[in-house]
PDB file of N, CA and C in Angstrom:
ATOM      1  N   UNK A   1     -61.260  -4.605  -2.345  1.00  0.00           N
ATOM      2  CA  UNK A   1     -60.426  -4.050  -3.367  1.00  0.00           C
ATOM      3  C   UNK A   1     -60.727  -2.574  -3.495  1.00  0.00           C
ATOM      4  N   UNK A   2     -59.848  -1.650  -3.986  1.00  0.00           N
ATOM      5  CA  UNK A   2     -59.693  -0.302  -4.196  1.00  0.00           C
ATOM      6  C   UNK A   2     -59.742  -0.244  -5.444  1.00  0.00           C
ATOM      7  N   UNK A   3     -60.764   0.694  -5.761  1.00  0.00           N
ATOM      8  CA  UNK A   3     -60.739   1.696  -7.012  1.00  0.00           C
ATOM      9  C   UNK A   3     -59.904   2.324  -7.424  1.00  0.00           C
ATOM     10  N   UNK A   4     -58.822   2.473  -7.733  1.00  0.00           N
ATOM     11  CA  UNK A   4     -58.098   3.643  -7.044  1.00  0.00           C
ATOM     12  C   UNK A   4     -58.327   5.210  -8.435  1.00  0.00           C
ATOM     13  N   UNK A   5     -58.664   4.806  -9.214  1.00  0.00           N
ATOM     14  CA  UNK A   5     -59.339   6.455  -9.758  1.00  0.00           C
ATOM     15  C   UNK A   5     -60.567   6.615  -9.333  1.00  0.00           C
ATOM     16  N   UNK A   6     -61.127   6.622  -8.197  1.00  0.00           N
ATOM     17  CA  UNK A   6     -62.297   7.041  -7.878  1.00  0.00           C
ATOM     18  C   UNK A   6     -62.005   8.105  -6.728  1.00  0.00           C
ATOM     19  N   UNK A   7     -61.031   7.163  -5.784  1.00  0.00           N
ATOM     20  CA  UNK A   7     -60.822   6.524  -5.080  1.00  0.00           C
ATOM     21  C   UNK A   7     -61.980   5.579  -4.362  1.00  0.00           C
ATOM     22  N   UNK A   8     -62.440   4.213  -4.402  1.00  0.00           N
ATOM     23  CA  UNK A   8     -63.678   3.785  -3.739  1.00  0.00           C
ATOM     24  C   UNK A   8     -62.885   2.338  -3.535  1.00  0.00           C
ATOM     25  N   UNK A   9     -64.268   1.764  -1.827  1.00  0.00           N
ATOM     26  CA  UNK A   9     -63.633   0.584  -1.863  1.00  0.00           C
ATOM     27  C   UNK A   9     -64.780  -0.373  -1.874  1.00  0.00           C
ATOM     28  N   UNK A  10     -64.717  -1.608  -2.853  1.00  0.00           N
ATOM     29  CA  UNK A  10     -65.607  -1.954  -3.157  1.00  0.00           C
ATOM     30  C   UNK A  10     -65.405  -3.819  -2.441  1.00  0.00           C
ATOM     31  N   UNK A  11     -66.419  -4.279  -1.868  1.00  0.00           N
ATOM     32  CA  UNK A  11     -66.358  -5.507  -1.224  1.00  0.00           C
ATOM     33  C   UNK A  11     -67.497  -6.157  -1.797  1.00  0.00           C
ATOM     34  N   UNK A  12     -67.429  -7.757  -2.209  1.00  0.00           N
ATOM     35  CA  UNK A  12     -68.524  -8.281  -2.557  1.00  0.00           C
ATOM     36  C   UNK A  12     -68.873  -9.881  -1.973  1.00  0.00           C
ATOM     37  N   UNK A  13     -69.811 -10.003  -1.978  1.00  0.00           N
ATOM     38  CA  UNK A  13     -70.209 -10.544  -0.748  1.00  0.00           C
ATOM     39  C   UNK A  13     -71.437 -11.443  -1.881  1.00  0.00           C
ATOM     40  N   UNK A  14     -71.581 -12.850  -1.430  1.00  0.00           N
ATOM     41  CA  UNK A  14     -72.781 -13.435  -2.246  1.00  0.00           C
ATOM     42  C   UNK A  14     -74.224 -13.228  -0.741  1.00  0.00           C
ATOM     43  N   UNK A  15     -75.219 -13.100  -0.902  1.00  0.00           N
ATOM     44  CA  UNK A  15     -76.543 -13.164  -0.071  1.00  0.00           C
ATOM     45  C   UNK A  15     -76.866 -14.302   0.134  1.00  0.00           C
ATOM     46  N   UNK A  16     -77.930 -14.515   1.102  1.00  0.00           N
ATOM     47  CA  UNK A  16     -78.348 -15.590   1.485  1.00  0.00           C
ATOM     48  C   UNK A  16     -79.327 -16.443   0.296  1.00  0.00           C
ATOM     49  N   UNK A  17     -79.889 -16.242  -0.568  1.00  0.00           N
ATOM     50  CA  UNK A  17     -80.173 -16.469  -1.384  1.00  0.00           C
ATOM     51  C   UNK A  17     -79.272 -16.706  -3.390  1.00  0.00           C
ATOM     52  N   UNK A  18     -78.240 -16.389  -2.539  1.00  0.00           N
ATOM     53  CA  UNK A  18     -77.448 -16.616  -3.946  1.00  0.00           C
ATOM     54  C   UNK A  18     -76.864 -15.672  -4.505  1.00  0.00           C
ATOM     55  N   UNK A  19     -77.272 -14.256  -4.786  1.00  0.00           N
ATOM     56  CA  UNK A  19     -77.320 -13.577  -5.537  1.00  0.00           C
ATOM     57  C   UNK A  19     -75.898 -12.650  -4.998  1.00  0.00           C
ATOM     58  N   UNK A  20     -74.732 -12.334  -6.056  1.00  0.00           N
ATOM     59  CA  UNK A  20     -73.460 -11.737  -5.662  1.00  0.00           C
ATOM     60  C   UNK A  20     -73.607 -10.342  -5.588  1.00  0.00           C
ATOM     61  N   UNK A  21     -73.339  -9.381  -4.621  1.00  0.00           N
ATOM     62  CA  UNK A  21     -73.755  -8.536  -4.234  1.00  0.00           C
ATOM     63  C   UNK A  21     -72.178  -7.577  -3.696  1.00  0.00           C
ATOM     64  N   UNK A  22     -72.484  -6.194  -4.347  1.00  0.00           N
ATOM     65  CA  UNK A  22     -71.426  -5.422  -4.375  1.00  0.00           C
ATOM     66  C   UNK A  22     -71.874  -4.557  -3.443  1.00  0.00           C
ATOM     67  N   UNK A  23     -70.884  -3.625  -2.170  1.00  0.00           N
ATOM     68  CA  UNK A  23     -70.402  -2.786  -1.151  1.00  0.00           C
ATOM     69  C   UNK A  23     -69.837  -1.804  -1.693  1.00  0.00           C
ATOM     70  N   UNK A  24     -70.278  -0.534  -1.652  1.00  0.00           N
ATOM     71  CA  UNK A  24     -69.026   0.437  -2.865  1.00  0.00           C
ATOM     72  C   UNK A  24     -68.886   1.501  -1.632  1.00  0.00           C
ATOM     73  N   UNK A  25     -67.622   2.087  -1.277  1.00  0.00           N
ATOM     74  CA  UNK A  25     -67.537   3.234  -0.303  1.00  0.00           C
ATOM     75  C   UNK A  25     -66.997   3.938  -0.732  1.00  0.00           C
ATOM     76  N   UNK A  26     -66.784   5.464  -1.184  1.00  0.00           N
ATOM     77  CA  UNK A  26     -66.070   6.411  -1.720  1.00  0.00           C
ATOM     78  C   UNK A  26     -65.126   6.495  -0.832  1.00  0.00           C
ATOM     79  N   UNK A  27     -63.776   6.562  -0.965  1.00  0.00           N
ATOM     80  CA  UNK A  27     -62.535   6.917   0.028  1.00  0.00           C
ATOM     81  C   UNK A  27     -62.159   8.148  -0.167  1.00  0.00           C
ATOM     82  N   UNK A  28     -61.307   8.840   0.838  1.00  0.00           N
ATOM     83  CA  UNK A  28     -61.376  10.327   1.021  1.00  0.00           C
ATOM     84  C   UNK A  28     -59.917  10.226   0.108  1.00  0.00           C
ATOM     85  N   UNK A  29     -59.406  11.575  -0.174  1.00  0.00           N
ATOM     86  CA  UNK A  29     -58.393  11.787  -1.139  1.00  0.00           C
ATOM     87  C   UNK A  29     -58.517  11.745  -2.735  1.00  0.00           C
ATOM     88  N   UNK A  30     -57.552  12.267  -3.265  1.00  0.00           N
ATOM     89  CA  UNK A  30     -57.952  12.118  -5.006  1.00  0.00           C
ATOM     90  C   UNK A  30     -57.697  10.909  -5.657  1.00  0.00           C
ATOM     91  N   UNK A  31     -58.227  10.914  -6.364  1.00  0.00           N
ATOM     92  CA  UNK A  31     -58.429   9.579  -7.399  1.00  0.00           C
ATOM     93  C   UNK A  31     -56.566   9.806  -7.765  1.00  0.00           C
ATOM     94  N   UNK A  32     -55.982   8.183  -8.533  1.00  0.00           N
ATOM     95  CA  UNK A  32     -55.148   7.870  -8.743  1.00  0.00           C
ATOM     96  C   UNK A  32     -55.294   6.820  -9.872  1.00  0.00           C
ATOM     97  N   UNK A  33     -55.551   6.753 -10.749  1.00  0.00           N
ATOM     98  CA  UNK A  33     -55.609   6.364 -12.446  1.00  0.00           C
ATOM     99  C   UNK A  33     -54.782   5.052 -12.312  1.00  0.00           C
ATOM    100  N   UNK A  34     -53.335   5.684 -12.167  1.00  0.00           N
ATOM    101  CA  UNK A  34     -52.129   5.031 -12.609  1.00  0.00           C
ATOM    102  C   UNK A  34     -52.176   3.524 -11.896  1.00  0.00           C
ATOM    103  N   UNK A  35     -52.676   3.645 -11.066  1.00  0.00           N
ATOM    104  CA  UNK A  35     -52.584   2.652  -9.881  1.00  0.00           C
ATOM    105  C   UNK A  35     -54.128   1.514 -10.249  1.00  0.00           C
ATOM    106  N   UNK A  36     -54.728   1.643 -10.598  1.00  0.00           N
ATOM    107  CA  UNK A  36     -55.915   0.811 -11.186  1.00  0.00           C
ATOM    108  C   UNK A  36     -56.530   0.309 -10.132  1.00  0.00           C
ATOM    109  N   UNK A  37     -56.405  -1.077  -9.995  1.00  0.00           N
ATOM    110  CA  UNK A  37     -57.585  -2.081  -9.176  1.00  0.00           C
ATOM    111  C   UNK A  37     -56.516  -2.828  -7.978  1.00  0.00           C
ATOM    112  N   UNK A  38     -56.138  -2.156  -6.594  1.00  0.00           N
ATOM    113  CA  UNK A  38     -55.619  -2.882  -5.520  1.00  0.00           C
ATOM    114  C   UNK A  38     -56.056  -2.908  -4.582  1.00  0.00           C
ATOM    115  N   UNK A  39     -55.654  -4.276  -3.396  1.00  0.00           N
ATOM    116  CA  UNK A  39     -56.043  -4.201  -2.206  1.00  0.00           C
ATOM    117  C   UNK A  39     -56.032  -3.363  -1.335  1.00  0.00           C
ATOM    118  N   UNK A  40     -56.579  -3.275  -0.802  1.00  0.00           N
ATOM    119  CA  UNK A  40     -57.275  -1.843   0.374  1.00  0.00           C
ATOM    120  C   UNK A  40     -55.416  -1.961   1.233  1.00  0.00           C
ATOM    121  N   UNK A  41     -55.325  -2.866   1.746  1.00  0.00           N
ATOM    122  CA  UNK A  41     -53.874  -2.255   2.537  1.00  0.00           C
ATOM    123  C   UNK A  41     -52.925  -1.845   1.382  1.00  0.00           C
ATOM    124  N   UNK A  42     -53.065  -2.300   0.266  1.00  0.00           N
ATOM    125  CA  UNK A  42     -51.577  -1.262  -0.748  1.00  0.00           C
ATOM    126  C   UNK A  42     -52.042   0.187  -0.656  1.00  0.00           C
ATOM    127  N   UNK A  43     -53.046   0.039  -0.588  1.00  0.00           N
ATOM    128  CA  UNK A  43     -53.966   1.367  -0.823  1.00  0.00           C
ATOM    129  C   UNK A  43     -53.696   1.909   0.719  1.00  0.00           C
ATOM    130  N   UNK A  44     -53.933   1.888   1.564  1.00  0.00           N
ATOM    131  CA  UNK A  44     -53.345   2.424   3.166  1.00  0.00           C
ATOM    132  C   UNK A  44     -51.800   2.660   2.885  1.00  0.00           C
ATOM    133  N   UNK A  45     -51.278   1.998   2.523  1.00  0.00           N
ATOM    134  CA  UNK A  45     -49.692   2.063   2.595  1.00  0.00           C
ATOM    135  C   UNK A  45     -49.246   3.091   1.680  1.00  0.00           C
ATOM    136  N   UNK A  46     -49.783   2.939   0.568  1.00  0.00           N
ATOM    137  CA  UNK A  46     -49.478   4.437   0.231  1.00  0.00           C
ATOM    138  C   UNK A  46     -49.824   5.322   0.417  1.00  0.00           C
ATOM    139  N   UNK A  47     -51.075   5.888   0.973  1.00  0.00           N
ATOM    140  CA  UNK A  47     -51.618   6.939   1.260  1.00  0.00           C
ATOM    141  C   UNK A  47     -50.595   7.480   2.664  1.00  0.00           C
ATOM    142  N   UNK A  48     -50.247   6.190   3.444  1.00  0.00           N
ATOM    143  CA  UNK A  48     -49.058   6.772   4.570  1.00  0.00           C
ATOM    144  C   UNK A  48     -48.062   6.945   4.073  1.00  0.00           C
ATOM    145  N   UNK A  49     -47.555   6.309   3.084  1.00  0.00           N
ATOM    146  CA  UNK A  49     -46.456   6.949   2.805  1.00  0.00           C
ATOM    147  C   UNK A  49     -46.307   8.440   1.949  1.00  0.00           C
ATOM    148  N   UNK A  50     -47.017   8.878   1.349  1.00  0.00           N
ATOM    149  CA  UNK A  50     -47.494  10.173   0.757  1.00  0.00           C
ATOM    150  C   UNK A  50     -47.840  11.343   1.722  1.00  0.00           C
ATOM    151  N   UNK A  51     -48.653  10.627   2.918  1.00  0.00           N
ATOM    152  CA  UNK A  51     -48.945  11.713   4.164  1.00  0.00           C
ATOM    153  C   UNK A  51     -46.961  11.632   4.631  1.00  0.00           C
ATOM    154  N   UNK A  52     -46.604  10.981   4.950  1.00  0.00           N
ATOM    155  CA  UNK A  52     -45.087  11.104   5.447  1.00  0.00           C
ATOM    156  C   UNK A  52     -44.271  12.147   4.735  1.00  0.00           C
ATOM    157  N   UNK A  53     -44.531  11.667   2.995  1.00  0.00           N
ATOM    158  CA  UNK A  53     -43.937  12.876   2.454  1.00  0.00           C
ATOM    159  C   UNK A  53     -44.269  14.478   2.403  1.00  0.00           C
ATOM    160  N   UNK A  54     -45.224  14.369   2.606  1.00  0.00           N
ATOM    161  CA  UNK A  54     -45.574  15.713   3.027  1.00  0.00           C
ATOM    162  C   UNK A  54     -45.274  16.262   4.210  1.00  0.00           C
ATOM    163  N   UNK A  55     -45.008  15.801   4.715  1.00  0.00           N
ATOM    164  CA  UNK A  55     -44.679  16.437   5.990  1.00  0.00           C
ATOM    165  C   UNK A  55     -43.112  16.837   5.807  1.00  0.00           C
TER     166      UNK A  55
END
C-alpha cells in the first residue's frame, strides 16, 4: 500500500516467530494528501499518467 502524502510504500509481512512487521520505502515525487491510503499500482498509474501530462 501507498502513503500517498508522504509519498511511501509500506508492505507488511508477519515473521517467523509471529510478530507483524512493517517495510516502509519513501517514493520519489511529492506527497499527495488528497489521495490517502492506495495500492502501489493506482499509485504507478497515476504518476504515468501525470508524467504523460506533462509532456
Amino acid at each position: 500500500m501507498v502513503f500517498a502524502w508522504m509519498p511511501a510504500l509500506a508492505i507488511y509481512f508477519n515473521d517467523p516467530d509471529g510478530n507483524q512487521l512493517e517495510f516502509i520505502s519513501i517514493l520519489e515525487g511529492e506527497g499527495n494528501p488528497e489521495l490517502g491510503v492506495m495500492p502501489y499500482e493506482d499509485w504507478v498509474s497515476k504518476k504515468r499518467a501525470n508524467s504523460i501530462r506533462q509532456l
